[in-house]
Protein backbone atom coordinates (compact mmCIF):
# COMPACT_ATOMS: atom_id res chain seq x y z
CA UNK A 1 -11.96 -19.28 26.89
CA UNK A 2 -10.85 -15.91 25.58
CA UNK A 3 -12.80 -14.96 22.10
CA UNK A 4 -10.34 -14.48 19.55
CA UNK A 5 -11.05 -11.41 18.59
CA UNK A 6 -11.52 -9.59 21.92
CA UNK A 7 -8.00 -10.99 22.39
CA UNK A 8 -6.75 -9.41 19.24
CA UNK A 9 -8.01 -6.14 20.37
CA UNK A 10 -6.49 -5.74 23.78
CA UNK A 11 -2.88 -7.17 21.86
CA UNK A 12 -3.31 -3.91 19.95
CA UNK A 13 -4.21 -1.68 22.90
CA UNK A 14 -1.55 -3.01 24.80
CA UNK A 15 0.89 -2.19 21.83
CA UNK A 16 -0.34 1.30 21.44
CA UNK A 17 -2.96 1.41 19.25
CA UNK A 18 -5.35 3.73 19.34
CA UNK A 19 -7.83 1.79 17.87
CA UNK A 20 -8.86 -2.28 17.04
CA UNK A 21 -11.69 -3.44 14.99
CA UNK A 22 -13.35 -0.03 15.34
CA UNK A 23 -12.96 0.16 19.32
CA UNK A 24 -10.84 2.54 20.71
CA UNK A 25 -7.89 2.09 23.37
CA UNK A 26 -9.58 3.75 26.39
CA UNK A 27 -5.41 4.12 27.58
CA UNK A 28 -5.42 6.37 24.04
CA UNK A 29 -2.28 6.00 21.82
CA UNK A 30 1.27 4.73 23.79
CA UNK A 31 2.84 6.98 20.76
CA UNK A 32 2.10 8.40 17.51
CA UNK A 33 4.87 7.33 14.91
CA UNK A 34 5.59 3.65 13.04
CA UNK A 35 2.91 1.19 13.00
CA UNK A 36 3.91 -2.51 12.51
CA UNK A 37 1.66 -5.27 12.05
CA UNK A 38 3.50 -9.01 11.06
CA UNK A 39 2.33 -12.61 10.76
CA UNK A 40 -1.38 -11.63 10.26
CA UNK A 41 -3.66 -14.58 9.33
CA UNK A 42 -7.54 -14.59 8.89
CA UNK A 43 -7.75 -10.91 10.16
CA UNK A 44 -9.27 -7.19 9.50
CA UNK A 45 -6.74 -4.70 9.58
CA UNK A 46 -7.68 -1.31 9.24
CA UNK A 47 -4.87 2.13 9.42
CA UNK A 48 -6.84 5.21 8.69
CA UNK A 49 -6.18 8.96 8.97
CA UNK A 50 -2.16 8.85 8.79
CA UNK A 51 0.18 11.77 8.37
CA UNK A 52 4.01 11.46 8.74
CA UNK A 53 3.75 7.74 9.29
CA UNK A 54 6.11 4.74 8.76
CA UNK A 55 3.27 2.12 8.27
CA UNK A 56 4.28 -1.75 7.89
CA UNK A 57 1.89 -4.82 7.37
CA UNK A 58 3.70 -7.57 6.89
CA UNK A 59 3.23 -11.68 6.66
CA UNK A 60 -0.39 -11.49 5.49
CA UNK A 61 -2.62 -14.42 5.04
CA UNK A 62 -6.26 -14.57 3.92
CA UNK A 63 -7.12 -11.30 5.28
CA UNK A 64 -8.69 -7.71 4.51
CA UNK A 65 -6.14 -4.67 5.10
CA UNK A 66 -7.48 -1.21 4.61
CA UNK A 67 -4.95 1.98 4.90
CA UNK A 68 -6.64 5.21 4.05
CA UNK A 69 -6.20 9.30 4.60
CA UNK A 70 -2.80 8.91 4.10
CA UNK A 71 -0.60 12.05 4.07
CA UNK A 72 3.21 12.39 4.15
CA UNK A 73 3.39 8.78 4.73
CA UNK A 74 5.95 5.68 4.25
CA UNK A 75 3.20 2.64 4.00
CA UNK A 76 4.25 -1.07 2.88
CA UNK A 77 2.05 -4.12 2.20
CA UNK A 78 4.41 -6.68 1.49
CA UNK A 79 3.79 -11.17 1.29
CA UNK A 80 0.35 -11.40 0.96
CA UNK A 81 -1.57 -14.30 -0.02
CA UNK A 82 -5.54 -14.30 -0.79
CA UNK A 83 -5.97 -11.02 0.54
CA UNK A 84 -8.07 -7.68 -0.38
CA UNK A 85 -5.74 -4.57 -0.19
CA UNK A 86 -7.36 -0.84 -0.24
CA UNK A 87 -4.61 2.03 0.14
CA UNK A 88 -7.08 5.11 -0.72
CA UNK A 89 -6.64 8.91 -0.56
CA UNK A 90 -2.58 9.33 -0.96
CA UNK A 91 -1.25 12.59 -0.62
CA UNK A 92 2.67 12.75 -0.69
CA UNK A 93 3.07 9.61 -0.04
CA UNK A 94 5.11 6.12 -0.97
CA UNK A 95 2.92 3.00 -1.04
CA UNK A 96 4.92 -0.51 -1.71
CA UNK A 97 2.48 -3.05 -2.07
CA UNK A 98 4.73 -6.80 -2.87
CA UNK A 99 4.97 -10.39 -3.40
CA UNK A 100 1.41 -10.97 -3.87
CA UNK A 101 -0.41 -13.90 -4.97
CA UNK A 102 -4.10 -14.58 -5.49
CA UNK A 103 -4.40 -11.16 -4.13
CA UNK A 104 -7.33 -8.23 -4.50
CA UNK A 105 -5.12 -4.55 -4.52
CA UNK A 106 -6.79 -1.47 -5.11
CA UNK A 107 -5.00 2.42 -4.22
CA UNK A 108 -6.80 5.23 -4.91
CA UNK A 109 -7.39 9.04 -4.87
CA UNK A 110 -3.03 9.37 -5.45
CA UNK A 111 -1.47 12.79 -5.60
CA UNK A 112 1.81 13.05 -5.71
CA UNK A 113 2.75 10.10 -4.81
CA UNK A 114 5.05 7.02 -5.30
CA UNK A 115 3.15 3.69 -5.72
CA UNK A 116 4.78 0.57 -6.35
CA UNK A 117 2.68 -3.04 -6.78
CA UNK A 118 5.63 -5.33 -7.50
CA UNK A 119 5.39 -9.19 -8.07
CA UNK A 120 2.26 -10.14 -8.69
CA UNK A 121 0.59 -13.53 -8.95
CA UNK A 122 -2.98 -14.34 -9.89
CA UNK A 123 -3.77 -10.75 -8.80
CA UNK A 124 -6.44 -8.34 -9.90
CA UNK A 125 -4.67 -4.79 -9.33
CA UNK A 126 -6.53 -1.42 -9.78
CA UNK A 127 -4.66 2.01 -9.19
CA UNK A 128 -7.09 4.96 -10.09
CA UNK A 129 -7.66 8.42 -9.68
CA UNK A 130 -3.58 9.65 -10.34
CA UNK A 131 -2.38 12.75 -10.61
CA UNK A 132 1.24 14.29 -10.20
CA UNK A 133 2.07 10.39 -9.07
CA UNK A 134 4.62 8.19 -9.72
CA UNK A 135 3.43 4.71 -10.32
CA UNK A 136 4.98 0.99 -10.84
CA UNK A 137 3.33 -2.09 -11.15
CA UNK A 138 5.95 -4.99 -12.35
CA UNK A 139 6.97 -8.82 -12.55
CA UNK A 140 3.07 -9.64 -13.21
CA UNK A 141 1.74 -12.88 -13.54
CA UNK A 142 -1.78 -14.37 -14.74
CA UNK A 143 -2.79 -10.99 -13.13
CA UNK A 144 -5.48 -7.72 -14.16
CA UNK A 145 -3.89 -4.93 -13.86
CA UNK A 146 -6.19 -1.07 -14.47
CA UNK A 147 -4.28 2.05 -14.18
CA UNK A 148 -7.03 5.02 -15.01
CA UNK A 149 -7.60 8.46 -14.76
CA UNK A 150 -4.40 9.38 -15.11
CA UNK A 151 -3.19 12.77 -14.78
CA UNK A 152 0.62 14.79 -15.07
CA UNK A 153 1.80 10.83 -14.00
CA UNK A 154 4.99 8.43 -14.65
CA UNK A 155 3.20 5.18 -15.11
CA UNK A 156 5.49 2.08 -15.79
CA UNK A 157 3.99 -1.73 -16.30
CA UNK A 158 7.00 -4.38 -16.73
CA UNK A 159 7.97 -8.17 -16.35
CA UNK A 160 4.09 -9.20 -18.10
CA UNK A 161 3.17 -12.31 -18.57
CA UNK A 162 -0.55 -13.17 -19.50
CA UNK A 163 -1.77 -10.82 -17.93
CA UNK A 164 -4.69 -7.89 -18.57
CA UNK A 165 -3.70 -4.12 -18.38
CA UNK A 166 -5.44 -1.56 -18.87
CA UNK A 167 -4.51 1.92 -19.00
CA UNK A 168 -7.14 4.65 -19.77
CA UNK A 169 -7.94 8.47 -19.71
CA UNK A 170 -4.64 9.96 -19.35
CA UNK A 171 -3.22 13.34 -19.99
CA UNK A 172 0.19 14.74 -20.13
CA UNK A 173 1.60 11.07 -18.92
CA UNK A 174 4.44 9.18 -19.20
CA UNK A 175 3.61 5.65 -19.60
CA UNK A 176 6.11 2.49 -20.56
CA UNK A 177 4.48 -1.26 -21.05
CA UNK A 178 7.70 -3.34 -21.35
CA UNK A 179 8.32 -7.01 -21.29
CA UNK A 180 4.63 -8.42 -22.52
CA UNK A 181 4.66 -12.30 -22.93
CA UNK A 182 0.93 -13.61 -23.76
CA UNK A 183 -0.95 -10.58 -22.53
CA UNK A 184 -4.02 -8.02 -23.16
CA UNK A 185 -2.92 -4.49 -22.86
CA UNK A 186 -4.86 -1.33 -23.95
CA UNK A 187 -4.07 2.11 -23.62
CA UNK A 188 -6.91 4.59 -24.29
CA UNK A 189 -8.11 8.23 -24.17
CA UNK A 190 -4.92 9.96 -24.34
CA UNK A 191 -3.78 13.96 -24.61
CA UNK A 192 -0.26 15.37 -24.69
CA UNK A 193 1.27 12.31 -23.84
CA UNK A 194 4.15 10.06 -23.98
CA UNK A 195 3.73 5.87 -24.79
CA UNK A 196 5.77 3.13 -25.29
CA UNK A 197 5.04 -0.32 -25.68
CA UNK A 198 8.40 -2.65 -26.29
CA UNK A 199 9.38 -6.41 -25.99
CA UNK A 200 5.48 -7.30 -27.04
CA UNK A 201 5.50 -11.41 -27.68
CA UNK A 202 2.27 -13.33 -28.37
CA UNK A 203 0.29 -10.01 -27.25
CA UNK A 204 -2.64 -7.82 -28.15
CA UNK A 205 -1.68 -4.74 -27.89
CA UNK A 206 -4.39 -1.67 -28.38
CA UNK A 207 -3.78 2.50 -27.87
CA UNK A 208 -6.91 4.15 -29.23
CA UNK A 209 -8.10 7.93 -28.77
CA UNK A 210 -4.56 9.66 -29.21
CA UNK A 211 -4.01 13.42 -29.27
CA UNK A 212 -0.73 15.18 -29.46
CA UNK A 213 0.72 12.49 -28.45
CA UNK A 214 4.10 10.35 -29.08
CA UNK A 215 3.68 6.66 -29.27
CA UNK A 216 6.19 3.91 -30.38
CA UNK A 217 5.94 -0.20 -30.25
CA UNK A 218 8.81 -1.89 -30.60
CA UNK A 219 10.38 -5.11 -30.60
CA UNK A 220 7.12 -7.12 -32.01
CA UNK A 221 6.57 -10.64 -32.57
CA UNK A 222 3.67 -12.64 -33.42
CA UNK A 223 1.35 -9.65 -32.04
CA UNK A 224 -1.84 -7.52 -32.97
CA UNK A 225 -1.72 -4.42 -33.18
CA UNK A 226 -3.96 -1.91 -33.30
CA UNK A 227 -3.30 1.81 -32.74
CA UNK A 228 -6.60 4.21 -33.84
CA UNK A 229 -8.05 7.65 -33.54
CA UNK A 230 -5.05 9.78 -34.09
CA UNK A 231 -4.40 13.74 -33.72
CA UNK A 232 -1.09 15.93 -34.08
CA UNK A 233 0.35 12.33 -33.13
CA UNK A 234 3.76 11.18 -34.33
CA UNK A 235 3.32 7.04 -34.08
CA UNK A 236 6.36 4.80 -34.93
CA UNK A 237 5.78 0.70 -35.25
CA UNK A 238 9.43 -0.88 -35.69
CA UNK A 239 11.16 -4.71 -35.85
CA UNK A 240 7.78 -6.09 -36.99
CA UNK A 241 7.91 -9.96 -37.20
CA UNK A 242 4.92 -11.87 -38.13
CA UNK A 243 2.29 -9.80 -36.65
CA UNK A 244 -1.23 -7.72 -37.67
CA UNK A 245 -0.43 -3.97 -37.27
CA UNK A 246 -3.41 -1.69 -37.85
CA UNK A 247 -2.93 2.77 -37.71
CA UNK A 248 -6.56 3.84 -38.68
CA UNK A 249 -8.19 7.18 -38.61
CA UNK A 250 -4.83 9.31 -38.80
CA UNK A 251 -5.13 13.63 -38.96
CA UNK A 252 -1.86 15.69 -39.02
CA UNK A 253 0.44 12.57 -37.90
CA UNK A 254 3.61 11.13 -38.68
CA UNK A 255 3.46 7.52 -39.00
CA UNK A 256 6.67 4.79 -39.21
CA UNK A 257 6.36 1.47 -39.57
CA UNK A 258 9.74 -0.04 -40.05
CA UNK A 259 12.12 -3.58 -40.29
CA UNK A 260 8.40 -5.80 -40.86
CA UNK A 261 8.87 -9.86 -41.71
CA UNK A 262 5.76 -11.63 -42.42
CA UNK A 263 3.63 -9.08 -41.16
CA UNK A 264 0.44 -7.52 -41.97
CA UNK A 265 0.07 -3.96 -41.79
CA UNK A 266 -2.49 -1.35 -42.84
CA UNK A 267 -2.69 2.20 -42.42
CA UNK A 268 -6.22 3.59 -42.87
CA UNK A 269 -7.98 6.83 -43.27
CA UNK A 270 -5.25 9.63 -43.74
CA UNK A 271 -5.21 12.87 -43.75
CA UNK A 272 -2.48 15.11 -43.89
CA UNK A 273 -0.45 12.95 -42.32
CA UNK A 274 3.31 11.22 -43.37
CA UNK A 275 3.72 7.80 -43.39
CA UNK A 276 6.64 5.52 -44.00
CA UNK A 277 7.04 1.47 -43.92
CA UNK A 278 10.48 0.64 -44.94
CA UNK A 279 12.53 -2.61 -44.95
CA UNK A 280 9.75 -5.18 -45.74
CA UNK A 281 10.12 -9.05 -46.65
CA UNK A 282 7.07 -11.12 -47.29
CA UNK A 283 4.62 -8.65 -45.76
CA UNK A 284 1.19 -7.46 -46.75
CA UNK A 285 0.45 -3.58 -46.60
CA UNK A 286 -2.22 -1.53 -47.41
CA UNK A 287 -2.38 2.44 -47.28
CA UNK A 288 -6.26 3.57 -48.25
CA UNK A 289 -8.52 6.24 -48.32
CA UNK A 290 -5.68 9.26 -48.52
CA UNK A 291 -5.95 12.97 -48.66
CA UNK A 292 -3.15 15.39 -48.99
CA UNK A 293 -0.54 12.94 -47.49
CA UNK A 294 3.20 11.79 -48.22
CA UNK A 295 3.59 8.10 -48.39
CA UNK A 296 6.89 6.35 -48.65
């Protein structure tokens, strides 16, 4: 009887890989180019050291798929199920990782490079270490999601629903958090950058450490709020409907806080700063501890 994984092996070598489970293909390589791997079940799959590659793994079931030194590089990951997923030092590359459930993803080390993660299920999904990258991560379900160390990136989280996200130390970033239904999302240690948060339902919502920054939530309901530690910042809060919104610790800002319903808002420690919360109706606002400031 043939061991299963010695059989595995010599599959690969006899379609042209240079390498199974570690062990080389003493033929060497049939060609250098795409790399396809479907219907995988209970398996280690490993692609490592690729440079102007079309990579597919497809089909995969209860196993562990590492792709790494990529360069230059087309790589999909795509129906997985109970699987751990490492895509790790990106370089010019575009990394689809989709339709995932109870899944482990991690990519790594990006430079400019296009990352998607898209529908997500019961997933814990970390991109870190960004820079000059383009990154997605969308229709998320009971998922944790980290995006950090973000650097000169596009960064877009959509389609939430109770789900964790994190997104910390960035500078000079673009980064949108739309669609949140019952979910945890923070966004924290930010420079010269640009954040919005919008369609936020039943969701706690934090962006903390901001410097010369621009950051609007919109389109609240029954949400907390909390945005603190603000620089040269120009924040706006607006269609406010029974929610806690907290702007604390504000130097040199502009500050809006507009169209609130049965909300609770305060706006804390000011200085220099303008701040204006217009259109209320049964709402509870406080503005403390001013100096040289313009409230309207």
């Amino acid at each position: 009887m043939i061991n299963e994984e010695a059989e595995l092996i010599v599959n690969a070598w006899l379609a042209g890989a240079a390498s199974a489970f570690g062990k080389e293909n003493p033929a060497g390589p049939l060609f250098d180019g795409a790399v396809f791997a479907g219907a995988v079940g209970d398996t280690l799959v490993t692609t490592e050291n690729l440079r102007d590659s079309l990579v597919t793994t497809e089909n995969v079931r209860d196993a562990f798929v590492t792709t790494e030194n990529v360069r230059d590089s087309f790589v999909t990951t795509e129906n997985l199920r109970d699987s751990f997923v490492t895509t790790e030092n990106v370089r010019d590359a575009f990394v689809t990782t989709e339709n995932l459930r109870d899944s482990f993803v991690t990519t790594e080390n990006v430079r400019d490079a296009f990352v998607t993660t898209e529908n997500l299920r019961d997933s814990l999904v970390t991109t870190e270490n960004v820079r000059d990258a383009f990154v997605t991560t969308e229709n998320l379900r009971d998922s944790l999601v980290t995006t950090e160390n973000v650097r000169d990136a596009f960064v877009t989280t959509e389609n939430l629903r109770d789900s964790l996200v994190t997104t910390e130390n960035v500078r000079d970033a673009f980064v949108t958090t739309e669609n949140l239904r019952d979910s945890f999302v923070t966004t924290e240690n930010l420079r010269d950058s640009f954040v919005t948060t919008e369609n936020v339902r039943d969701a706690f919502v934090t962006t903390e450490n901001l410097r010369d920054s621009l950051v609007t939530t919109e389109n609240l309901r029954d949400s907390f709020v909390t945005t603190e530690n603000l620089r040269d910042s120009f924040v706006t809060t607006e269609n406010v409907r029974d929610a806690f919104v907290t702007t604390e610790n504000l130097r040199d800002s502009l500050v809006t806080t507009e169209n609130l319903r049965d909300s609770f808002v305060t706006t804390e420690n000011l200085r220099d700063s303008l701040v204006t919360t217009e259109n209320l109706r049964d709402a509870f606002v406080t503005t403390e501890n001013l100096r040289e400031t313009v409230a309207a």
